[in-house]
C-alpha atoms as a PDB file:
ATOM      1  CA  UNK A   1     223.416  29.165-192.946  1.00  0.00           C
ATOM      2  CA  UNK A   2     222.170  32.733-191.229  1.00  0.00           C
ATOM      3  CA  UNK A   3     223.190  33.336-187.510  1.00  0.00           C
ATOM      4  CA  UNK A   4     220.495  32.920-185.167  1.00  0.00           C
ATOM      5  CA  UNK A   5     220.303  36.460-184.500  1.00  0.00           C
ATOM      6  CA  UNK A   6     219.235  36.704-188.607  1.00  0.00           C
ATOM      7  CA  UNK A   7     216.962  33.893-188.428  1.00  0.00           C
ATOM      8  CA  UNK A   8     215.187  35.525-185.240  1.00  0.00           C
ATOM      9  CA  UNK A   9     214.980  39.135-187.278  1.00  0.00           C
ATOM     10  CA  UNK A  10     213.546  37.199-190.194  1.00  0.00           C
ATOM     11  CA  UNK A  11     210.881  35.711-187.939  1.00  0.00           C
ATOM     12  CA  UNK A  12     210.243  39.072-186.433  1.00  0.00           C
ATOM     13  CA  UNK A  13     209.460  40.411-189.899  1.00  0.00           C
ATOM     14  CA  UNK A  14     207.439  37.888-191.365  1.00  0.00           C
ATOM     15  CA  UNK A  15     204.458  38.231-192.979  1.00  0.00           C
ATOM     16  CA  UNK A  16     203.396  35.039-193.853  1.00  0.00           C
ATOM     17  CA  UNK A  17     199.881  34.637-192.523  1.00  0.00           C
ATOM     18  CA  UNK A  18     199.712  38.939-192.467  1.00  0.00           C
ATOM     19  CA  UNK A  19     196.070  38.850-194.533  1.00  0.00           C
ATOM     20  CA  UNK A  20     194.357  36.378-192.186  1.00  0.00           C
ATOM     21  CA  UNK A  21     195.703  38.468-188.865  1.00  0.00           C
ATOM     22  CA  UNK A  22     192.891  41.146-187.624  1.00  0.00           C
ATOM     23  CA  UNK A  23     195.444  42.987-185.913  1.00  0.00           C
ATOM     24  CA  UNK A  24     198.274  42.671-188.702  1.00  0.00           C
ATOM     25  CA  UNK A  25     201.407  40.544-187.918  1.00  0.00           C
ATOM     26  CA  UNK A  26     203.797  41.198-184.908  1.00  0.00           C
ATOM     27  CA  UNK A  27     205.748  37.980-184.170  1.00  0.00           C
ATOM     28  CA  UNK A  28     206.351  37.189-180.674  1.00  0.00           C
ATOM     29  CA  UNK A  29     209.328  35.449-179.050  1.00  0.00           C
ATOM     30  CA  UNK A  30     212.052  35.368-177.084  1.00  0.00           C
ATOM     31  CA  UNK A  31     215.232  33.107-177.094  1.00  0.00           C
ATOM     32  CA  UNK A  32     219.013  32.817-176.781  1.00  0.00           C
ATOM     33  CA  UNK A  33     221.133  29.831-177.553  1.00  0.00           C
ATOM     34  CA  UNK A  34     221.666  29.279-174.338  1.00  0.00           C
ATOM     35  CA  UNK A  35     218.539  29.143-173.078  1.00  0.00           C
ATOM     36  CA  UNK A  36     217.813  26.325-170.473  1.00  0.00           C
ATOM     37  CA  UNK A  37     213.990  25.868-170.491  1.00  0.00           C
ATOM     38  CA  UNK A  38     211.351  26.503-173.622  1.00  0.00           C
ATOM     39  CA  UNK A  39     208.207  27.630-172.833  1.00  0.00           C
ATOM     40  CA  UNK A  40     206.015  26.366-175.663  1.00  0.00           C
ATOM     41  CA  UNK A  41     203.257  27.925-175.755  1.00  0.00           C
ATOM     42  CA  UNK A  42     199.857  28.721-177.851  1.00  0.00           C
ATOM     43  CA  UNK A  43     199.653  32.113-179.828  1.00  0.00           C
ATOM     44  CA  UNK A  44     199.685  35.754-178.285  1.00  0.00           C
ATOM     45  CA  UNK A  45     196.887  37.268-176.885  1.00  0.00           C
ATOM     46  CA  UNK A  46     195.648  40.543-177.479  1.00  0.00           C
ATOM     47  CA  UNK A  47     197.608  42.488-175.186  1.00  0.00           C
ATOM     48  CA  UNK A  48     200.651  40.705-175.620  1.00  0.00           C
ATOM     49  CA  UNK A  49     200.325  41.727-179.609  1.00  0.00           C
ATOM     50  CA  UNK A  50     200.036  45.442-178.021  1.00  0.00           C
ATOM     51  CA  UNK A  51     203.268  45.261-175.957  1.00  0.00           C
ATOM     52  CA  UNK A  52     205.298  42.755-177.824  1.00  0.00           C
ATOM     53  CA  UNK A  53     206.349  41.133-174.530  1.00  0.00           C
ATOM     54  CA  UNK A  54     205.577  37.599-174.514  1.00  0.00           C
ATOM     55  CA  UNK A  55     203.305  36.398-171.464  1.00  0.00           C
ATOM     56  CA  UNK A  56     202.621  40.270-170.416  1.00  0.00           C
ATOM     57  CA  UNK A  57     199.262  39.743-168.966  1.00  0.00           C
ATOM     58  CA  UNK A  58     197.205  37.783-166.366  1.00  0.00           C
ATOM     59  CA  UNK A  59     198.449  34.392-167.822  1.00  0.00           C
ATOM     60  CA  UNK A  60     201.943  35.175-167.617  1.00  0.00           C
ATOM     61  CA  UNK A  61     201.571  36.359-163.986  1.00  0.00           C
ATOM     62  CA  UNK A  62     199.927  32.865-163.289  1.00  0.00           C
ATOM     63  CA  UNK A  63     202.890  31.232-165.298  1.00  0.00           C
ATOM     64  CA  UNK A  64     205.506  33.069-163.276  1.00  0.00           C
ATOM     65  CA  UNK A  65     203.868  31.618-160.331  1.00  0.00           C
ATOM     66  CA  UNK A  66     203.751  28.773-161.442  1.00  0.00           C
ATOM     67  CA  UNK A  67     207.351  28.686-162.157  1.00  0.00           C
ATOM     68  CA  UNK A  68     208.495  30.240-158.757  1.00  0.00           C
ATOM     69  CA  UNK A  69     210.367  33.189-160.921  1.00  0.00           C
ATOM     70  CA  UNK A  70     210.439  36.418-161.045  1.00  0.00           C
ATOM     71  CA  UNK A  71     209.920  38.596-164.203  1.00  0.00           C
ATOM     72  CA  UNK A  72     213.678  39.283-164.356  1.00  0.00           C
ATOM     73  CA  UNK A  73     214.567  35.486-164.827  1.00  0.00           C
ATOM     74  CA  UNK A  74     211.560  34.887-167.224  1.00  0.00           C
ATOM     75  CA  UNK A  75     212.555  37.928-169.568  1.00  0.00           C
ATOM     76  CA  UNK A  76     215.745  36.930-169.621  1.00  0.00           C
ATOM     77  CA  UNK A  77     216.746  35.019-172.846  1.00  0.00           C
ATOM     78  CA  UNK A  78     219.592  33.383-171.763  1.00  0.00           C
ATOM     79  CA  UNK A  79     217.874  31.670-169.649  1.00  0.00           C
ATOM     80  CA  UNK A  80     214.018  30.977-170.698  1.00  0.00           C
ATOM     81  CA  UNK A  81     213.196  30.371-174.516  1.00  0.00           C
ATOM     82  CA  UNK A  82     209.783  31.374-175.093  1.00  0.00           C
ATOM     83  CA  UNK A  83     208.153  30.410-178.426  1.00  0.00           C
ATOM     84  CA  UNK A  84     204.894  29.782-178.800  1.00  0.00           C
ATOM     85  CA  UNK A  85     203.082  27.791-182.308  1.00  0.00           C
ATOM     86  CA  UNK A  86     202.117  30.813-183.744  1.00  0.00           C
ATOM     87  CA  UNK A  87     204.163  33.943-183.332  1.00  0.00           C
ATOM     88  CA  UNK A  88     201.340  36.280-183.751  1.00  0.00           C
ATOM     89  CA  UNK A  89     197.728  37.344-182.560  1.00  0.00           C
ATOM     90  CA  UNK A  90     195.420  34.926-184.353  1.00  0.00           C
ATOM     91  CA  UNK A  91     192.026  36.981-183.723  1.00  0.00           C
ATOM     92  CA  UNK A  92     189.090  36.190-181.325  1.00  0.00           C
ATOM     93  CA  UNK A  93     186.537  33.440-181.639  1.00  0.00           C
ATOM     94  CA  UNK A  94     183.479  32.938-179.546  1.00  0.00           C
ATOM     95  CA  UNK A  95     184.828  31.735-176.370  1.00  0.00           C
ATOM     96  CA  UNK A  96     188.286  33.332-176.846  1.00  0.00           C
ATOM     97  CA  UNK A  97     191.652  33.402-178.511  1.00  0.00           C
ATOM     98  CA  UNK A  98     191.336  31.786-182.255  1.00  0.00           C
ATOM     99  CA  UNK A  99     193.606  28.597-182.577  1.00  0.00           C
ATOM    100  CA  UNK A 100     197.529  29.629-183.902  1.00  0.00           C
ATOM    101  CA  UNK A 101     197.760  30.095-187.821  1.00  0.00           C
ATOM    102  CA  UNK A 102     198.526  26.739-189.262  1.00  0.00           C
ATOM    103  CA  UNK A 103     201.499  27.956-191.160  1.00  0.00           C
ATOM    104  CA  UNK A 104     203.814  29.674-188.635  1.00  0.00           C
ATOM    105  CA  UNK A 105     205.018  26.208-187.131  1.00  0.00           C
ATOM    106  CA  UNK A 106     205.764  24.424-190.534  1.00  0.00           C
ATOM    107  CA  UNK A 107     207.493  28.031-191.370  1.00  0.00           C
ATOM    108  CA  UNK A 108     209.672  28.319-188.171  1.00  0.00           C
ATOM    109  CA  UNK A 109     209.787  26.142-185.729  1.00  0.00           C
ATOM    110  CA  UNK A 110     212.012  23.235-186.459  1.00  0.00           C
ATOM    111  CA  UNK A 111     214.458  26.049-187.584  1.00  0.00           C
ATOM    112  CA  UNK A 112     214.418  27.712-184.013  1.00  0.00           C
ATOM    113  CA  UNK A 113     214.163  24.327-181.772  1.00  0.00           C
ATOM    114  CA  UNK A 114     217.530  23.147-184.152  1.00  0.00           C
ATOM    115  CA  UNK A 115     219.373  26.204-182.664  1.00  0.00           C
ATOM    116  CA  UNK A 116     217.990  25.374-178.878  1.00  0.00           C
ATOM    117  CA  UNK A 117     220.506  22.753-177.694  1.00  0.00           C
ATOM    118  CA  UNK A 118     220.568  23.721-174.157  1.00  0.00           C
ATOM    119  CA  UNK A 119     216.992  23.033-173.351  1.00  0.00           C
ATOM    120  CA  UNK A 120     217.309  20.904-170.242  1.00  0.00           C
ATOM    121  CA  UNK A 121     212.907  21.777-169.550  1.00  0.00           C
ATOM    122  CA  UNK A 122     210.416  22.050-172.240  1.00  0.00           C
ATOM    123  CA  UNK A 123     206.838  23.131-170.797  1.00  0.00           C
ATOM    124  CA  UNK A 124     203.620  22.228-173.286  1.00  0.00           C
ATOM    125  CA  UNK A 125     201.475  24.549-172.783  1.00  0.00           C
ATOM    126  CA  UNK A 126     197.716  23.910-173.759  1.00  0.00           C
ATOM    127  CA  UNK A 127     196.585  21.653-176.468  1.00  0.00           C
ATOM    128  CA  UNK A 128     197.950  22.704-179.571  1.00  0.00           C
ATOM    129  CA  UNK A 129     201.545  22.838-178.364  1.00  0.00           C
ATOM    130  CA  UNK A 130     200.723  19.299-176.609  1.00  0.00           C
ATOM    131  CA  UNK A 131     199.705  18.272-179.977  1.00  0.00           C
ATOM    132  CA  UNK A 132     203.132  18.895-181.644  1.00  0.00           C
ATOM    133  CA  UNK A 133     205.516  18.575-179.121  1.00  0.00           C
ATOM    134  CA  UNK A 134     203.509  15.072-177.546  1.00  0.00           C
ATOM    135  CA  UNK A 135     202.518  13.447-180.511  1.00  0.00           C
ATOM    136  CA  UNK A 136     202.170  10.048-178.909  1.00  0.00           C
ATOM    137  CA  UNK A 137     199.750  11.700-176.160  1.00  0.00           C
ATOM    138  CA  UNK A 138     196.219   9.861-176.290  1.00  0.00           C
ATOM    139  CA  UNK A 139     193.324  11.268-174.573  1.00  0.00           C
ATOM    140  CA  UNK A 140     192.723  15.224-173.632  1.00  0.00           C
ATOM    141  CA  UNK A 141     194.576  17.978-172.462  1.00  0.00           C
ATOM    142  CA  UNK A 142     193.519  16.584-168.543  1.00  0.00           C
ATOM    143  CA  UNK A 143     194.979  13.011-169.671  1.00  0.00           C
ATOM    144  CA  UNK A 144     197.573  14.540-171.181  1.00  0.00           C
ATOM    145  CA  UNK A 145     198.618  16.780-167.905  1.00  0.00           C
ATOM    146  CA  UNK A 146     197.560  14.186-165.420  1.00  0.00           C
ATOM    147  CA  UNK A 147     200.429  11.688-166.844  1.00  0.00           C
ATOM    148  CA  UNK A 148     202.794  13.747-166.561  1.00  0.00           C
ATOM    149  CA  UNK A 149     205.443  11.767-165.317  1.00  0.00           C
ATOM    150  CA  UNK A 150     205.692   9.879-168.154  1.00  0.00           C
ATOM    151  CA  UNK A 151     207.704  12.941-169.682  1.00  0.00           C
ATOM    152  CA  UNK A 152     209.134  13.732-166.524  1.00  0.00           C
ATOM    153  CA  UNK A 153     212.156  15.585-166.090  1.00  0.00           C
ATOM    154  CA  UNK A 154     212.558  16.830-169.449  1.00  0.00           C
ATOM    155  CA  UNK A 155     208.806  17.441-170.624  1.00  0.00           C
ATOM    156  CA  UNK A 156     205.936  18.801-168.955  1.00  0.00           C
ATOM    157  CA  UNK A 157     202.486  19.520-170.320  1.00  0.00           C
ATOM    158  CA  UNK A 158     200.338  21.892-168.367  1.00  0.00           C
ATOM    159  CA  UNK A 159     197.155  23.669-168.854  1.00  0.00           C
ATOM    160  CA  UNK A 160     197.250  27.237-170.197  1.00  0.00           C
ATOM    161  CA  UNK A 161     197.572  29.449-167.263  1.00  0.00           C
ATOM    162  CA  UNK A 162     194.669  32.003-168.559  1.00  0.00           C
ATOM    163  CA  UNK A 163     192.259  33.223-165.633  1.00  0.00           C
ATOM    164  CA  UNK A 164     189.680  31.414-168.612  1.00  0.00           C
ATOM    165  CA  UNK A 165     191.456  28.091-166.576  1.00  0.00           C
ATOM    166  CA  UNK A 166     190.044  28.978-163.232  1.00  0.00           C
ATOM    167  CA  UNK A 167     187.187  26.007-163.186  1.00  0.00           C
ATOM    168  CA  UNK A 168     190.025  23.390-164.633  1.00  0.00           C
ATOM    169  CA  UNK A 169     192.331  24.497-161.926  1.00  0.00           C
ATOM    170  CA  UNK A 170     189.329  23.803-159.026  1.00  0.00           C
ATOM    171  CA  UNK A 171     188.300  20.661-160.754  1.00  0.00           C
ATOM    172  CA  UNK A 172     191.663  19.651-160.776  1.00  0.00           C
ATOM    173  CA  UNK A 173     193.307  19.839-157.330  1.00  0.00           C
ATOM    174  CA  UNK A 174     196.014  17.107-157.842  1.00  0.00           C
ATOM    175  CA  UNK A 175     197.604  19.749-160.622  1.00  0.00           C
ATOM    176  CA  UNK A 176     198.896  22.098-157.670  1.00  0.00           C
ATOM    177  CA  UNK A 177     199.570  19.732-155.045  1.00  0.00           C
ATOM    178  CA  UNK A 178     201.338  17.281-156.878  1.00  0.00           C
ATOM    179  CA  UNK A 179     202.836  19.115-160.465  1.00  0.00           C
ATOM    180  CA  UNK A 180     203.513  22.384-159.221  1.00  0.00           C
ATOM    181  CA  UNK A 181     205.766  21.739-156.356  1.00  0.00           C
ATOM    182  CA  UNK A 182     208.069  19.646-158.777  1.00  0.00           C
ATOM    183  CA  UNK A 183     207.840  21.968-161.591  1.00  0.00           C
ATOM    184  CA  UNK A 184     209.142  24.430-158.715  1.00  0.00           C
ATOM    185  CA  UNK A 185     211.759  22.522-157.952  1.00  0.00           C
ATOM    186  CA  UNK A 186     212.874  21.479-161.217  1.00  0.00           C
ATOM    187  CA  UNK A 187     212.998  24.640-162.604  1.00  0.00           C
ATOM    188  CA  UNK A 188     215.169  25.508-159.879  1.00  0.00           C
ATOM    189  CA  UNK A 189     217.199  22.636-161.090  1.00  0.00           C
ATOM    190  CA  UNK A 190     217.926  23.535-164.174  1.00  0.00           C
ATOM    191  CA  UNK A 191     218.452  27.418-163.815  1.00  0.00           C
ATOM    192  CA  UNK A 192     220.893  26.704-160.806  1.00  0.00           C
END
């Protein structure tokens, strides 16, 4: 069995899906064994393809927020897994980001969660991630958010945190007065 460090340079060289990528592959992640929460998340955008930092753009800075962390803590591995269902850029649709490629999951996930036995705080962030990591969820990604106790303290779905989520976040006041002062608070929790 490779060390995780091979199995995370094997991911960051894959070319799996490379012909249906506009931009070419460049897996993005970040994790260390030790890592306390996972940050599941979609597929890179565009300009975190260009910088290779996961969550370097206006989404992560909502995130962050979100969180109640600083960059420092986020970017730090030991800390704060981030993998998202598909590693790399997937392209842009009409009214944004395409979906993540179907086969990076399948390809790498189980294989990275299996090496993640720290996680104390998983966040499931937007639909497809809710989708694998909530299989039991019925209803939409505002069902799926607005009961989220019923994964509570170790789960917690939330709405991507792209500016593109500006009218969901208005038409959805309960989300920050009720899920983001105890998402605070437990991620304070579990990074100590």
């Amino acid at each position: 069995m490779p060390s995780f460090s091979a199995l995370l340079n094997e991911i960051r060289h894959c070319q799996l899906c490379a012909e249906h990528l506009p931009l070419g592959p460049r897996p993005v992640l970040q994790a260390a064994r030790s890592a306390r929460i996972l940050v599941a998340g979609q597929a890179p955008g565009r300009k975190v393809h260009a910088s290779g930092v996961p969550f370097d753009d206006a989404s992560g800075d909502r995130l962050r927020q979100w969180l109640g962390v600083s960059r420092e803590i986020f970017y730090d591995p030991a800390r704060i897994a981030i993998l998202p269902m598909g590693f790399c850029f997937p392209g842009t649709g009409k009214s944004g980001d395409l979906p993540p490629r179907p086969e990076c999951a399948p390809a790498w996930r189980q294989r990275v969660l299996a090496e993640l036995g720290q996680i104390e705080l998983t966040l499931v962030i937007g639909q497809y991630a809710q989708a694998y990591h909530l299989p039991d969820a019925t209803g939409n990604l505002t069902d799926t958010v607005r009961d989220w106790r019923r994964h509570w303290p170790a789960v917690l779905p939330l709405p991507h945190p792209s500016p593109r989520n500006n009218l969901w976040l208005s038409r959805n006041p309960w989300f920050e007065a009720e899920v983001l002062p105890a998402l605070r608070q437990r991620v304070a929790e579990v990074l100590g």
